[in-house]
N, C-alpha and C. Protein backbone atom coordinates (compact mmCIF):
# COMPACT_ATOMS: atom_id res chain seq x y z
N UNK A 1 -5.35 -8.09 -16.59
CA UNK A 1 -6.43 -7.83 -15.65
C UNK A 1 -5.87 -7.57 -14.25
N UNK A 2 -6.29 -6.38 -13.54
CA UNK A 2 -6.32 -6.10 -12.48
C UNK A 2 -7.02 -6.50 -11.61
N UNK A 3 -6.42 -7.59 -10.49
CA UNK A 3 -7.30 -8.06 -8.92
C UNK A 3 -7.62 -6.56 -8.30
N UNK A 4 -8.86 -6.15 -7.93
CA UNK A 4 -8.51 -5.18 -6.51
C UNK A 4 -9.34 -6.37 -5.50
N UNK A 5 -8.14 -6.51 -4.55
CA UNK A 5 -8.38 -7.78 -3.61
C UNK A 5 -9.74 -7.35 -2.36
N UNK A 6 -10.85 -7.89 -2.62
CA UNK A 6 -12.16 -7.81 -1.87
C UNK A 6 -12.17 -8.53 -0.70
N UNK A 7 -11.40 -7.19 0.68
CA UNK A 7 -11.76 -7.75 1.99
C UNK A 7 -12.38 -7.26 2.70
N UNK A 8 -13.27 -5.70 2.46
CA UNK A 8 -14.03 -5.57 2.91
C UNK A 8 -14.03 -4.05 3.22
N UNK A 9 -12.41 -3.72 2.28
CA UNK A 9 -11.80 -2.38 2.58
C UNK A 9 -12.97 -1.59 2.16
N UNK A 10 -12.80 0.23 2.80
CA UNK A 10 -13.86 1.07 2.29
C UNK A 10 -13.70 1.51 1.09
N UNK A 11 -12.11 1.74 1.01
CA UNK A 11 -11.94 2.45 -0.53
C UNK A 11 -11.87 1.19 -1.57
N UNK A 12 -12.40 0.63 -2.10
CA UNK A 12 -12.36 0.27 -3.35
C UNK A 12 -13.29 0.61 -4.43
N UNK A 13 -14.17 0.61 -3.78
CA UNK A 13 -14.89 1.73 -5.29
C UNK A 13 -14.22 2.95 -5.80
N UNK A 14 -13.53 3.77 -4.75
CA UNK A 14 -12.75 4.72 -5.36
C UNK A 14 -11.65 4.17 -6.30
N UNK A 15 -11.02 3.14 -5.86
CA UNK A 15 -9.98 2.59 -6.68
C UNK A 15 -10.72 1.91 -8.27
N UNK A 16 -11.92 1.14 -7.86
CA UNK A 16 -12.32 0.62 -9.27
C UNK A 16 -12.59 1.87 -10.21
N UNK A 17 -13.43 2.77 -9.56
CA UNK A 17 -13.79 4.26 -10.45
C UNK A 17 -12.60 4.21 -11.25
N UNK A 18 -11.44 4.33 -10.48
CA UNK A 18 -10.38 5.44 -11.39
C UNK A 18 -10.25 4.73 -12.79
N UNK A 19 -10.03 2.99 -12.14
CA UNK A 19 -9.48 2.53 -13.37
C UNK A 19 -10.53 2.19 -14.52
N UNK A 20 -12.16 2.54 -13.96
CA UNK A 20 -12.53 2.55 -14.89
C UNK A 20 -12.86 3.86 -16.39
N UNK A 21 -12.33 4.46 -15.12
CA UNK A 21 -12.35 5.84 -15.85
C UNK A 21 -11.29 5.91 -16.59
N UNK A 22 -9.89 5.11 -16.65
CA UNK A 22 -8.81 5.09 -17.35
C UNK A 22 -8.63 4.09 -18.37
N UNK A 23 -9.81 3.31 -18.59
CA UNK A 23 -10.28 1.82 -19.02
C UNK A 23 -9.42 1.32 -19.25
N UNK A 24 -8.99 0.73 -18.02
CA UNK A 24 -8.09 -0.35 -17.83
C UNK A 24 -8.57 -1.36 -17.03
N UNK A 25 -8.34 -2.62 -17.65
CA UNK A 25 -9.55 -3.71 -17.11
C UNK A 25 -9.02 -4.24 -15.68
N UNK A 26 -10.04 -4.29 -14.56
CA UNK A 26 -9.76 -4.68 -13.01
C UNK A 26 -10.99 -5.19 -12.70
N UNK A 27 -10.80 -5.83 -11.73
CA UNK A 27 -12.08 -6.81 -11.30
C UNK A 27 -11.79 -6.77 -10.06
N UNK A 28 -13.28 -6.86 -9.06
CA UNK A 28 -13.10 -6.60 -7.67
C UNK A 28 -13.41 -8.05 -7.37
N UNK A 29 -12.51 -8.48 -6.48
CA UNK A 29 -12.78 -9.93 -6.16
C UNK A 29 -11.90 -10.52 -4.53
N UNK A 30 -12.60 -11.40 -4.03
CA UNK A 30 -11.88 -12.38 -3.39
C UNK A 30 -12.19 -14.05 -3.57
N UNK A 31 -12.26 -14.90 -5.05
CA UNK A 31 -12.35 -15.91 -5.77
C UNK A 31 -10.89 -15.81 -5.70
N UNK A 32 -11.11 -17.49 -5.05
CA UNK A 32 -9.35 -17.82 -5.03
C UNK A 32 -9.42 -18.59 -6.73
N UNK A 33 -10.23 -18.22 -7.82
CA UNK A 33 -9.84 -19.03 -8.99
C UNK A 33 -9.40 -17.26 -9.96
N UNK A 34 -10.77 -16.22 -9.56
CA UNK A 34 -10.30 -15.13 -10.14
C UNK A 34 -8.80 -14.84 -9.46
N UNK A 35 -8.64 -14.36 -8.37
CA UNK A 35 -7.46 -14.24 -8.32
C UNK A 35 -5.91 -14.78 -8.62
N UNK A 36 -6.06 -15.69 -8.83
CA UNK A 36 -4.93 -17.06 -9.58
C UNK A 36 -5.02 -16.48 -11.18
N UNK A 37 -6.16 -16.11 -11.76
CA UNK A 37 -5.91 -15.91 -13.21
C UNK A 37 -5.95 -14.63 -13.56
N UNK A 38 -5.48 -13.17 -12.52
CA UNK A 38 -5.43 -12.34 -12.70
C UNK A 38 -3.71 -11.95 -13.10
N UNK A 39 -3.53 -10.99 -13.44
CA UNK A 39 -1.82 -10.60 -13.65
C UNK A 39 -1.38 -9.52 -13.00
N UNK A 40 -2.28 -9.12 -12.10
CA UNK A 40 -1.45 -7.99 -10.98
C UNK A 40 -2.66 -7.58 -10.05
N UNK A 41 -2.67 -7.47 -8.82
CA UNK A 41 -3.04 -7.53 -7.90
C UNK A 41 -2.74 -5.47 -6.78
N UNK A 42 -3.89 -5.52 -6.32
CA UNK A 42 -4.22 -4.24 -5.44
C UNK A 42 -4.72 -4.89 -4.17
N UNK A 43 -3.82 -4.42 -2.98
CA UNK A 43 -4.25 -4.45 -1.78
C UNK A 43 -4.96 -3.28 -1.07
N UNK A 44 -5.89 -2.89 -1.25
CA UNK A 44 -6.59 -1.75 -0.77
C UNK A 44 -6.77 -1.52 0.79
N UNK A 45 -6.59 -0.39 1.49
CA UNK A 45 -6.64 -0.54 2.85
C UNK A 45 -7.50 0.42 3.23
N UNK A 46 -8.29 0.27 4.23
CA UNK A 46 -8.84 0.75 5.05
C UNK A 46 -8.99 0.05 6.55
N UNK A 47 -8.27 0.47 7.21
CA UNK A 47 -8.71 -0.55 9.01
C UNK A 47 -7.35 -0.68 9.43
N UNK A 48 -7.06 -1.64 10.20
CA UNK A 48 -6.28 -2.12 11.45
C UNK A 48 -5.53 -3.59 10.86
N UNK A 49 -4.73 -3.61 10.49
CA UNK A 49 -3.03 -4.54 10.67
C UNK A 49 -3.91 -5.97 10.90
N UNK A 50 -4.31 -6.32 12.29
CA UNK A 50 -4.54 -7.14 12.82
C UNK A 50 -5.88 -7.85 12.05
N UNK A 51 -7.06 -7.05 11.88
CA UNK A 51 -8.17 -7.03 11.03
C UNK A 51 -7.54 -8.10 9.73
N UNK A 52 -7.45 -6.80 9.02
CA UNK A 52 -6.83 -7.67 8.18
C UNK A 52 -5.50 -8.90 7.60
N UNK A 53 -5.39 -8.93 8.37
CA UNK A 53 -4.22 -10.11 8.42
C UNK A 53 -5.35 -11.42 9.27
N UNK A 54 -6.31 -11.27 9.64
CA UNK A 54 -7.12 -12.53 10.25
C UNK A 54 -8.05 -12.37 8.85
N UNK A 55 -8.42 -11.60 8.18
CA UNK A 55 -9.54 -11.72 7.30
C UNK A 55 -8.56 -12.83 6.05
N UNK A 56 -7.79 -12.23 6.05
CA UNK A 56 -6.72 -12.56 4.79
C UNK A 56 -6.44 -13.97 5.18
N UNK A 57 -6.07 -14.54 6.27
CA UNK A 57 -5.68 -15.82 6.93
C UNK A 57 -7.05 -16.62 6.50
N UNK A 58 -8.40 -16.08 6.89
CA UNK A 58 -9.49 -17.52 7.31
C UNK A 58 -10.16 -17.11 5.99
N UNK A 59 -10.08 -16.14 4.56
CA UNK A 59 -10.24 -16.60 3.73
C UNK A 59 -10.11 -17.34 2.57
N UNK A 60 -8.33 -17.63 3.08
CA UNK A 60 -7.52 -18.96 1.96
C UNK A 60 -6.99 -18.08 1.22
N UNK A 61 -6.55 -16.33 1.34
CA UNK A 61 -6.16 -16.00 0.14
C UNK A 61 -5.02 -15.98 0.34
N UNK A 62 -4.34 -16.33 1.25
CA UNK A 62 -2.78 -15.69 1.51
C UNK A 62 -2.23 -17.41 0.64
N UNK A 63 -2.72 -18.14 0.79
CA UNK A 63 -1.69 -18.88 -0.05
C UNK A 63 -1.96 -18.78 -1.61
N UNK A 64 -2.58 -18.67 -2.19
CA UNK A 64 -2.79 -18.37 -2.88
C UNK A 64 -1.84 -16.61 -4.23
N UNK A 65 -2.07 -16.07 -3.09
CA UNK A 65 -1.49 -14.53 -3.28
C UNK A 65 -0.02 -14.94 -3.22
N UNK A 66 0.45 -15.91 -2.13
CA UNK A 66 2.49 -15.95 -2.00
C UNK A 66 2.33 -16.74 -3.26
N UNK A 67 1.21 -17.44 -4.11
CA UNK A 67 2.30 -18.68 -5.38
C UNK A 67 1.92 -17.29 -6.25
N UNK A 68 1.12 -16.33 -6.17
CA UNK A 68 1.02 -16.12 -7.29
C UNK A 68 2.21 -14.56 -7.57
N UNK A 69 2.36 -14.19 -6.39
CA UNK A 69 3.17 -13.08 -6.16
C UNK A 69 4.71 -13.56 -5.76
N UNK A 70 5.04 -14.55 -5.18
CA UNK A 70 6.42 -15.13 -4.47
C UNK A 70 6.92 -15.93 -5.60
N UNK A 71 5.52 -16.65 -6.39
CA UNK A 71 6.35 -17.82 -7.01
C UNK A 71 6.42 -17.80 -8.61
N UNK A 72 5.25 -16.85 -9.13
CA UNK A 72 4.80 -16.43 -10.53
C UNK A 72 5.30 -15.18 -10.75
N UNK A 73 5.69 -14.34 -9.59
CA UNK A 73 6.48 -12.97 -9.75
C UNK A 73 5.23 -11.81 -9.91
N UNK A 74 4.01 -12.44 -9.95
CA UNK A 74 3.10 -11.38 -10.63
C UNK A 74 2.89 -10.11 -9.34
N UNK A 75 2.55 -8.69 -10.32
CA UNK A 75 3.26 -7.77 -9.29
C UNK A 75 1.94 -7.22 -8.40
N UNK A 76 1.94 -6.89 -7.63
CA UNK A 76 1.28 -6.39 -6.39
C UNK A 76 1.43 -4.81 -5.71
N UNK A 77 0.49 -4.13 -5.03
CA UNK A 77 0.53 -2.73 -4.77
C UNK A 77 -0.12 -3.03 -3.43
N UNK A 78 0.12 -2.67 -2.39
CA UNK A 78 -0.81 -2.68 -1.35
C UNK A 78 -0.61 -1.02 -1.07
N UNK A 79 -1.71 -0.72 -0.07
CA UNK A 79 -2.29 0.72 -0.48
C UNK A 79 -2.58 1.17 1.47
N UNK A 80 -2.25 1.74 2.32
CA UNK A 80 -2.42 2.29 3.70
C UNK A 80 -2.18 0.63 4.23
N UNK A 81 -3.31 0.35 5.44
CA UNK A 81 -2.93 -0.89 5.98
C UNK A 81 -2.42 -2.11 4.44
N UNK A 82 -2.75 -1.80 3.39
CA UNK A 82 -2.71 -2.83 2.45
C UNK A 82 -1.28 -2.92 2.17
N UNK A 83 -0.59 -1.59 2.55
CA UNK A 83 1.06 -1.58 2.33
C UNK A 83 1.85 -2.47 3.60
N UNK A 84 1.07 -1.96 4.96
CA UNK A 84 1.45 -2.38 6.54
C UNK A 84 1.46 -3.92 6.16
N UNK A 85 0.53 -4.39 5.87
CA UNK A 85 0.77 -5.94 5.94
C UNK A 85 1.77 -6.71 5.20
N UNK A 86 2.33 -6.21 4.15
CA UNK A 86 3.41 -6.77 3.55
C UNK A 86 4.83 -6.79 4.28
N UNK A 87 4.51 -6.34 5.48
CA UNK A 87 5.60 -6.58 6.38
C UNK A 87 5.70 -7.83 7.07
N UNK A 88 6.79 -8.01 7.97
CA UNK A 88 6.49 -9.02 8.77
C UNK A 88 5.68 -9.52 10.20
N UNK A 89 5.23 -7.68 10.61
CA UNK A 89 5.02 -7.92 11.89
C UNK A 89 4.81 -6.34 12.03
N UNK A 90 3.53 -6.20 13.18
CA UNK A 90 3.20 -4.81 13.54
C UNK A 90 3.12 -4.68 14.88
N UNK A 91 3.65 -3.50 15.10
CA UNK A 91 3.05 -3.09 16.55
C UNK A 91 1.54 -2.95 17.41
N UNK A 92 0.55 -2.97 16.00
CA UNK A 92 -0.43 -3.14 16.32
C UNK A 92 -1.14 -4.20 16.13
N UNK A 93 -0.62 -5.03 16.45
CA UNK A 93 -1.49 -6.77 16.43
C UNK A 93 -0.56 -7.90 17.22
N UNK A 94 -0.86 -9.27 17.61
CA UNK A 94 -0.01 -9.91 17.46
C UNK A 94 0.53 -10.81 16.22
N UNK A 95 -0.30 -10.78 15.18
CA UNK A 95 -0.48 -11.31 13.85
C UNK A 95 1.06 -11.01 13.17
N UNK A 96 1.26 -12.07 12.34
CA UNK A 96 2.53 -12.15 11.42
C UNK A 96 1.86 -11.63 10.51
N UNK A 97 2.70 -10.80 9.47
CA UNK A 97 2.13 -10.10 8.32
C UNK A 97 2.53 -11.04 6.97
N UNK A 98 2.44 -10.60 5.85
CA UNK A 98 2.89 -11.34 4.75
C UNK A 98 4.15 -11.70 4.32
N UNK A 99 4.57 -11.02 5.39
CA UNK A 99 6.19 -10.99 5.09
C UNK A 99 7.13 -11.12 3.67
N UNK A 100 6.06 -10.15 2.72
CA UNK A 100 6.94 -10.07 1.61
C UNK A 100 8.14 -9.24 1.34
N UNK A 101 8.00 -8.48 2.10
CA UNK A 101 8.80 -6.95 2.50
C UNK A 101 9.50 -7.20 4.05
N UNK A 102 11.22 -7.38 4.06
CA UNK A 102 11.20 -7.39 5.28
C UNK A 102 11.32 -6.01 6.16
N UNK A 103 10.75 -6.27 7.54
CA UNK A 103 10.45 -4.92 8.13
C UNK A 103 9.07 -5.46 9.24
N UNK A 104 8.84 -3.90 10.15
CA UNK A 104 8.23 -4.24 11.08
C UNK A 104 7.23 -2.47 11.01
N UNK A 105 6.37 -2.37 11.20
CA UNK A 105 5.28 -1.69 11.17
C UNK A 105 5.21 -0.93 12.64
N UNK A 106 5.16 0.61 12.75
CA UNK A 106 5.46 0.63 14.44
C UNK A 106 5.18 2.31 14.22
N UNK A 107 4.29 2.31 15.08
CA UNK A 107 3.56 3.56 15.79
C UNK A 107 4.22 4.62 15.76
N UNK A 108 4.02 6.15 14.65
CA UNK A 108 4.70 7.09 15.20
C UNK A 108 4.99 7.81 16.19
N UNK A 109 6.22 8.11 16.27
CA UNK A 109 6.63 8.58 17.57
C UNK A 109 5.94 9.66 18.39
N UNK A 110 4.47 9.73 19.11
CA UNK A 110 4.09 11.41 18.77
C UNK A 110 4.89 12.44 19.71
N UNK A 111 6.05 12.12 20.22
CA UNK A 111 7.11 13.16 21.00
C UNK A 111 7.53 13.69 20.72
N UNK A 112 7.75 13.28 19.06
CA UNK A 112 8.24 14.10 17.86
C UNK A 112 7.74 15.25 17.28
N UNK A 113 6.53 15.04 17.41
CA UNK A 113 5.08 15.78 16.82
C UNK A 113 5.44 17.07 17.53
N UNK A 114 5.75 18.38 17.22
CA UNK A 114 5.53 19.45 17.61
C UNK A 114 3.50 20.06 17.97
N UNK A 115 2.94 19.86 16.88
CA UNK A 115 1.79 20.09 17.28
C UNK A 115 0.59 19.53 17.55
N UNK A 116 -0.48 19.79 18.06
CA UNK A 116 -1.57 19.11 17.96
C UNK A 116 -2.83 19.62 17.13
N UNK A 117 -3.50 18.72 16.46
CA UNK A 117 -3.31 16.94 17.57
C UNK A 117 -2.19 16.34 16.25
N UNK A 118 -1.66 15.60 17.25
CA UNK A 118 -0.29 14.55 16.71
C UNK A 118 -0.67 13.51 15.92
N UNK A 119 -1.87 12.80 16.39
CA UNK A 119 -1.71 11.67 15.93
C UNK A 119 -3.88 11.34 15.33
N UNK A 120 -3.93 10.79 14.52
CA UNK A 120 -2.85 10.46 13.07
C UNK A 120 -2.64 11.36 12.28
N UNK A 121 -1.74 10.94 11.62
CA UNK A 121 -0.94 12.23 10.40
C UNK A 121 -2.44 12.14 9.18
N UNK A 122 -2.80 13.16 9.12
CA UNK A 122 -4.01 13.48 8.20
C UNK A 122 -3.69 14.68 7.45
N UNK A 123 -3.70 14.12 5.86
CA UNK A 123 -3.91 15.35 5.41
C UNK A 123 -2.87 15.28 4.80
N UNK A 124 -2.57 16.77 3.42
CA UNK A 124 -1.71 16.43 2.40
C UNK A 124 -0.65 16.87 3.00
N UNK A 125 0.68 15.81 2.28
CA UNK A 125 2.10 15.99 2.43
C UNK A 125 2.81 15.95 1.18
N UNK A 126 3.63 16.95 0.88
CA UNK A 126 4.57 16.24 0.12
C UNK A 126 5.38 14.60 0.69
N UNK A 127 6.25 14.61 -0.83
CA UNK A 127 6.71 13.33 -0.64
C UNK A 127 8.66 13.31 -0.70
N UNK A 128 9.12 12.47 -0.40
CA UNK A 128 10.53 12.50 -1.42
C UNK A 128 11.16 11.14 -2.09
N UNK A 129 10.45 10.83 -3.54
CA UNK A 129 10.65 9.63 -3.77
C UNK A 129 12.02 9.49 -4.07
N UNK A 130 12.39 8.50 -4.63
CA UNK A 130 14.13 8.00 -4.96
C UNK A 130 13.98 8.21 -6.65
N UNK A 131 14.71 8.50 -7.21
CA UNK A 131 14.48 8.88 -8.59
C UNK A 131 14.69 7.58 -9.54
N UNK A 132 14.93 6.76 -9.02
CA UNK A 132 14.32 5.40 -9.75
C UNK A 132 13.21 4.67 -9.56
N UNK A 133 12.01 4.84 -8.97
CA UNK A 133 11.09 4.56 -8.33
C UNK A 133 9.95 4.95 -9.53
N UNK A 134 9.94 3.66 -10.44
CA UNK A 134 8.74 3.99 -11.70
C UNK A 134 7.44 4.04 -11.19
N UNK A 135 6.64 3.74 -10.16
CA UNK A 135 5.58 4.56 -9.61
C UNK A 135 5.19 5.71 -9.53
N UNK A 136 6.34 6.47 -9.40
CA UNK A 136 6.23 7.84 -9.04
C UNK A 136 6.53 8.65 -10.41
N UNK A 137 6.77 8.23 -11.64
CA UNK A 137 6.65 9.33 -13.07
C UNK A 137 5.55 10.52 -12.83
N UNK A 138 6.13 10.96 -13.36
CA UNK A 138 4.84 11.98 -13.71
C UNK A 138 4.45 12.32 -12.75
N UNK A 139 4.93 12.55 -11.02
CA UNK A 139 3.95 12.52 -10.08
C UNK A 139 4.55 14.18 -9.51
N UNK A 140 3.70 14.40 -9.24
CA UNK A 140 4.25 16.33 -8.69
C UNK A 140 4.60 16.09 -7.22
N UNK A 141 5.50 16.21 -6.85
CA UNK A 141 5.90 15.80 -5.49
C UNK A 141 5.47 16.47 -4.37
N UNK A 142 5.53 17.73 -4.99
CA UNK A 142 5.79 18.90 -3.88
C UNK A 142 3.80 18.52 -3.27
N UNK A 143 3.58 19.04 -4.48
CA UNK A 143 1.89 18.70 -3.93
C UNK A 143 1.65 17.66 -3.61
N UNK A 144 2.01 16.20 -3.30
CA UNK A 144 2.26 15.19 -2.79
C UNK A 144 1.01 14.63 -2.40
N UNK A 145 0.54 13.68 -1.58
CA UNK A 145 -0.33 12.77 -1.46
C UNK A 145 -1.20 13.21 -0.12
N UNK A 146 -2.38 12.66 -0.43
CA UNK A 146 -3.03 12.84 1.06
C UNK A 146 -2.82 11.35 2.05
N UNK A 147 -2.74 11.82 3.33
CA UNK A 147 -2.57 10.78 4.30
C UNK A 147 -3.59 10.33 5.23
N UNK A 148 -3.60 9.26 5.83
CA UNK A 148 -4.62 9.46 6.99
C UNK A 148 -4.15 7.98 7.70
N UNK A 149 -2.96 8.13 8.74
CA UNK A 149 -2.41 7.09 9.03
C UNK A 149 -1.84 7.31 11.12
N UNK A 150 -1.02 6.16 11.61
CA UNK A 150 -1.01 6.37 13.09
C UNK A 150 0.62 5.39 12.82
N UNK A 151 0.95 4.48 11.73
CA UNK A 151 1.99 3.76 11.66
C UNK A 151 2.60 3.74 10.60
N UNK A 152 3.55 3.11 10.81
CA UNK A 152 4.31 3.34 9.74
C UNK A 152 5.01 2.34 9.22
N UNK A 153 5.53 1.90 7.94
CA UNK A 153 6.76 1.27 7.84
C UNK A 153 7.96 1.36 7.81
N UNK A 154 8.46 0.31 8.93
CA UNK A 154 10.17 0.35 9.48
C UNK A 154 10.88 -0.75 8.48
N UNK A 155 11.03 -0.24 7.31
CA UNK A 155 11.45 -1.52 6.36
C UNK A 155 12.64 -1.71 7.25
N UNK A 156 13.70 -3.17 6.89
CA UNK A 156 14.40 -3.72 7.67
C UNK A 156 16.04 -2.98 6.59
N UNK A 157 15.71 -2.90 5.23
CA UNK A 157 16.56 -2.59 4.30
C UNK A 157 16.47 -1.19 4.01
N UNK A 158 17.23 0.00 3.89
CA UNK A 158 16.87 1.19 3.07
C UNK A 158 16.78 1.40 1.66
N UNK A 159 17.13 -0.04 1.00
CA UNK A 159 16.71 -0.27 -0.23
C UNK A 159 15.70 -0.59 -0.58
N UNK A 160 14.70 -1.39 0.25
CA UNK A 160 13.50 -1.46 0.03
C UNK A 160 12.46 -0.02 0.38
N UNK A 161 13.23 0.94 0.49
CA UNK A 161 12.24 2.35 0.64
C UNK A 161 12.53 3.24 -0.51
N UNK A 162 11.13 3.63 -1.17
CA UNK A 162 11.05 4.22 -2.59
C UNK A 162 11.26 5.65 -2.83
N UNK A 163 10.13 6.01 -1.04
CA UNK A 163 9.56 7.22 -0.50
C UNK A 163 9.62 7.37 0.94
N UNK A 164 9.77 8.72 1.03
CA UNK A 164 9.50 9.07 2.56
C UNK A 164 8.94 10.17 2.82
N UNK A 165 8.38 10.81 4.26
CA UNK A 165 7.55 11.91 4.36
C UNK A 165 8.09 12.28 5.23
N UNK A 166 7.76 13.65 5.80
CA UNK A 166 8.32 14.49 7.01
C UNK A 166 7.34 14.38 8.14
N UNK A 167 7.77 13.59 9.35
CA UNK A 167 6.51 13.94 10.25
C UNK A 167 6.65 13.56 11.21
N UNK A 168 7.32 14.59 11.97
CA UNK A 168 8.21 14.32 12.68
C UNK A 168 9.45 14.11 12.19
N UNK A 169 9.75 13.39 12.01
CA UNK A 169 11.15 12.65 11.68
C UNK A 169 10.63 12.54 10.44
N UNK A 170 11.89 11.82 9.23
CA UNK A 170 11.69 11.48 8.29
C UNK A 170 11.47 10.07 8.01
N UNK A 171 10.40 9.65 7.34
CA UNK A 171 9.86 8.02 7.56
C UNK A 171 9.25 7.75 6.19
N UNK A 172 9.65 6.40 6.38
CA UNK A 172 9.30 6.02 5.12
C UNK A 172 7.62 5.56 4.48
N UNK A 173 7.74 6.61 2.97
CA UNK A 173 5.49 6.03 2.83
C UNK A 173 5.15 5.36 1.93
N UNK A 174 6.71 4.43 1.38
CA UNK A 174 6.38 3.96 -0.28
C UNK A 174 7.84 2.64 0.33
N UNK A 175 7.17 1.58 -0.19
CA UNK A 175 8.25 0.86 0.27
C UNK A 175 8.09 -0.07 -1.29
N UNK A 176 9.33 -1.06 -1.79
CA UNK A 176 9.50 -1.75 -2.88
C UNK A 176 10.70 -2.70 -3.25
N UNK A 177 9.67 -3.72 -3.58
CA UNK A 177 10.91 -5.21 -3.96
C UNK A 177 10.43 -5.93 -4.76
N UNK A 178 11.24 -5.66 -5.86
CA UNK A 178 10.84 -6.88 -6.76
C UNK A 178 9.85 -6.43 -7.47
N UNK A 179 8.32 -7.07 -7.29
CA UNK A 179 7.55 -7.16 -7.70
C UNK A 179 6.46 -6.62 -6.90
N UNK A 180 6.84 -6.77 -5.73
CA UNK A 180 6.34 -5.88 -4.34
C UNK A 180 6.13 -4.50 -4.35
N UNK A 181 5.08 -3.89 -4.39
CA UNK A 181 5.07 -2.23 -4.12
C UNK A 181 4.17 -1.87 -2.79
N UNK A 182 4.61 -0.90 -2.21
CA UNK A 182 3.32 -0.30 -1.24
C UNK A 182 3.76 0.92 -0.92
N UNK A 183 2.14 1.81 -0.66
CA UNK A 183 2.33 3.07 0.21
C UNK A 183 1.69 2.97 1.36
N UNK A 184 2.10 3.98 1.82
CA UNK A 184 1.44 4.43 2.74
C UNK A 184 0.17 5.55 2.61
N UNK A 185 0.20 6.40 1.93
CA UNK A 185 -0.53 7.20 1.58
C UNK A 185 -2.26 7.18 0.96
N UNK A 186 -2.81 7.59 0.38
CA UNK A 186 -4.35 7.08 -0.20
C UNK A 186 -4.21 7.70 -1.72
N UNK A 187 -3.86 7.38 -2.94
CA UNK A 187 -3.69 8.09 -4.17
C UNK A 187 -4.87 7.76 -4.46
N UNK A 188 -5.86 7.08 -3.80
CA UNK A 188 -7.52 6.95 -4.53
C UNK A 188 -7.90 8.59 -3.85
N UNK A 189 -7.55 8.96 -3.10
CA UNK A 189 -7.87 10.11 -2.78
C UNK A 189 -7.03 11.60 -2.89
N UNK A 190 -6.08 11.49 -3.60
CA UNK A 190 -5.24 11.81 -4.24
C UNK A 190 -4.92 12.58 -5.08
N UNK A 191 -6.21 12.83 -6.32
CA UNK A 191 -6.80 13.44 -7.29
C UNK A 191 -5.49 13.32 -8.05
N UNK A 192 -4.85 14.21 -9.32
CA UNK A 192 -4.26 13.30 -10.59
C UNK A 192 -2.85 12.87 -9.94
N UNK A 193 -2.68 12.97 -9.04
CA UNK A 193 -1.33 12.68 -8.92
C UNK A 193 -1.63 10.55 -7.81
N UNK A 194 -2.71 10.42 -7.75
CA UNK A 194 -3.12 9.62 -7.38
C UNK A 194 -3.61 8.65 -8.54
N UNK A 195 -4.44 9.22 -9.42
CA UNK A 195 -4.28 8.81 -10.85
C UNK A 195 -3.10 8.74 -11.78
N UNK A 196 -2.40 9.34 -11.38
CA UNK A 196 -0.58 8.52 -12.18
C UNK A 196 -0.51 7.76 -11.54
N UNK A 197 -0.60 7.19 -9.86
CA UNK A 197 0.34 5.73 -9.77
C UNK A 197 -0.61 4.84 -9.93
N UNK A 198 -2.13 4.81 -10.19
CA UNK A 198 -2.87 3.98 -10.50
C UNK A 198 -2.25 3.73 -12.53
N UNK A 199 -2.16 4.06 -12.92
CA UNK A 199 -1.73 4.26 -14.35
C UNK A 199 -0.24 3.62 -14.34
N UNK A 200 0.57 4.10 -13.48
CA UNK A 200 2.06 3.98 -13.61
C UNK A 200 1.64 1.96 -13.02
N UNK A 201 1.10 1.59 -12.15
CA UNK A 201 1.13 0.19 -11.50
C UNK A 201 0.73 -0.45 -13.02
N UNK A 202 -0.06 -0.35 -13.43
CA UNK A 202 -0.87 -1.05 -14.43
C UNK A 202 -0.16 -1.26 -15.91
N UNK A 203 1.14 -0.42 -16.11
CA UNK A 203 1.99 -0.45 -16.91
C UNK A 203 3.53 -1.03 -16.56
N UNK A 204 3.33 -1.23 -15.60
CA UNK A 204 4.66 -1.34 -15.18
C UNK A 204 5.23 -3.25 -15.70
C-alpha cells in the first residue's frame, strides 16, 4: 500500500487518479496509524519549503515518517516542494528540513537566465538522468518532464543526484539515497512519462 501523505498539497488527486488508473493500491492520508502500516510513502508538493515543514512539524508526522523511513527503511518519493524538504535547510524559510538527503535548497540564480521572464522555470524540459537511476526506466528523456519551480536542490554529495536539468546552469531535479527518492519536476503532470515513475516507485 501506497501513503500519498495528506497535507493539504493541490496535486494529489492527480497523483491518486494515476495510481488508480494503474490499480495499484494507495491511500490518501495523514493518520499517524495509516501511515505506520503503509509500505511506501509519496510526498506530494504544491507550496513553499517553510509551509510545509510547519504543517509536517505540528501534525506529529515527521516522527513518525523518520521510524518508518530512517529506521524500517520503507521507501519514500517526495515530489516539487515534497522533494525540497528532504533536505536539510532552504533558502526559503528559516525551518530545518527532514534532513534525509544531505544538502541545502537555494534559489536559482536568475543572472544566469538569458531570457524573460526568468523566474520560475515553467514548463517542459528535458532531463539527464544517471543510467542507474531505476526511476527513470522506460522514461523518454528528451521529451522530459514538466516544471513549475523558483529552487532548487544543492545536494551536499554528487552521488546523491539521479538527474539534472539545463537552466541556466546545469542543476540538479532528481535527487536519491537509499530508500530516499525526490524530484523536482511534476510527473502527475507529466502525461506517460510521468506515469512510468509513478509505476517504476511502486515496484521498486
Amino acid at each position: 500500500m501506497i501513503a500519498i501523505i495528506n497535507y493539504g498539497s493541490g496535486n494529489i488527486a492527480a497523483i491518486a487518479n494515476i495510481y488508480k488508473q494503474l490499480k495499484i493500491p494507495y491511500i490518501v492520508t495523514k493518520d499517524l496509524n495509516e501511515l505506520a502500516a503503509a509500505e511506501r510513502y509519496i510526498l506530494p508538493g504544491v507550496g513553499a519549503f517553510e509551509a510545509t515543514m510547519r504543517y509536517l512539524n505540528d501534525s506529529g508526522m515527521v516522527a513518525t515518517l523518520n521510524e518508518q523511513v530512517l529506521i524500517n527503511n520503507k521507501k519514500v518519493m517526495g515530489i516539487c516542494v515534497g522533494m525540497q524538504v528532504l533536505a536539510e535547510s532552504s533558502d526559503e524559510g528559516s525551518l530545518a528540513g527532514l534532513g534525509w538527503i544531505p544538502g541545502r535548497v537555494r534559489k536559482i540564480d536568475a543572472s544566469l537566465l538569458p531570457a524573460s521572464p526568468k523566474l520560475p522555470h515553467m514548463g517542459w524540459n528535458s532531463i539527464k538522468p544517471r543510467s542507474d537511476a531505476p526511476l527513470f526506466a522506460g522514461v523518454d528523456v528528451e521529451r522530459g518532464f514538466y516544471f513549475l519551480h523558483s529552487y532548487y536542490f544543492d545536494a551536499t554529495y554528487a552521488a546523491d543526484v539521479s538527474a539534472s536539468v539545463e537552466y541556466g546552469k546545469e542543476i540538479p531535479c532528481a535527487v536519491a539515497r537509499a530508500n530516499v527518492f525526490g524530484m523536482q519536476f511534476h510527473p502527475e503532470k507529466s502525461h506517460a512519462n510521468g506515469v512510468a515513475i509513478f509505476r517504476n516507485f511502486a515496484e521498486l
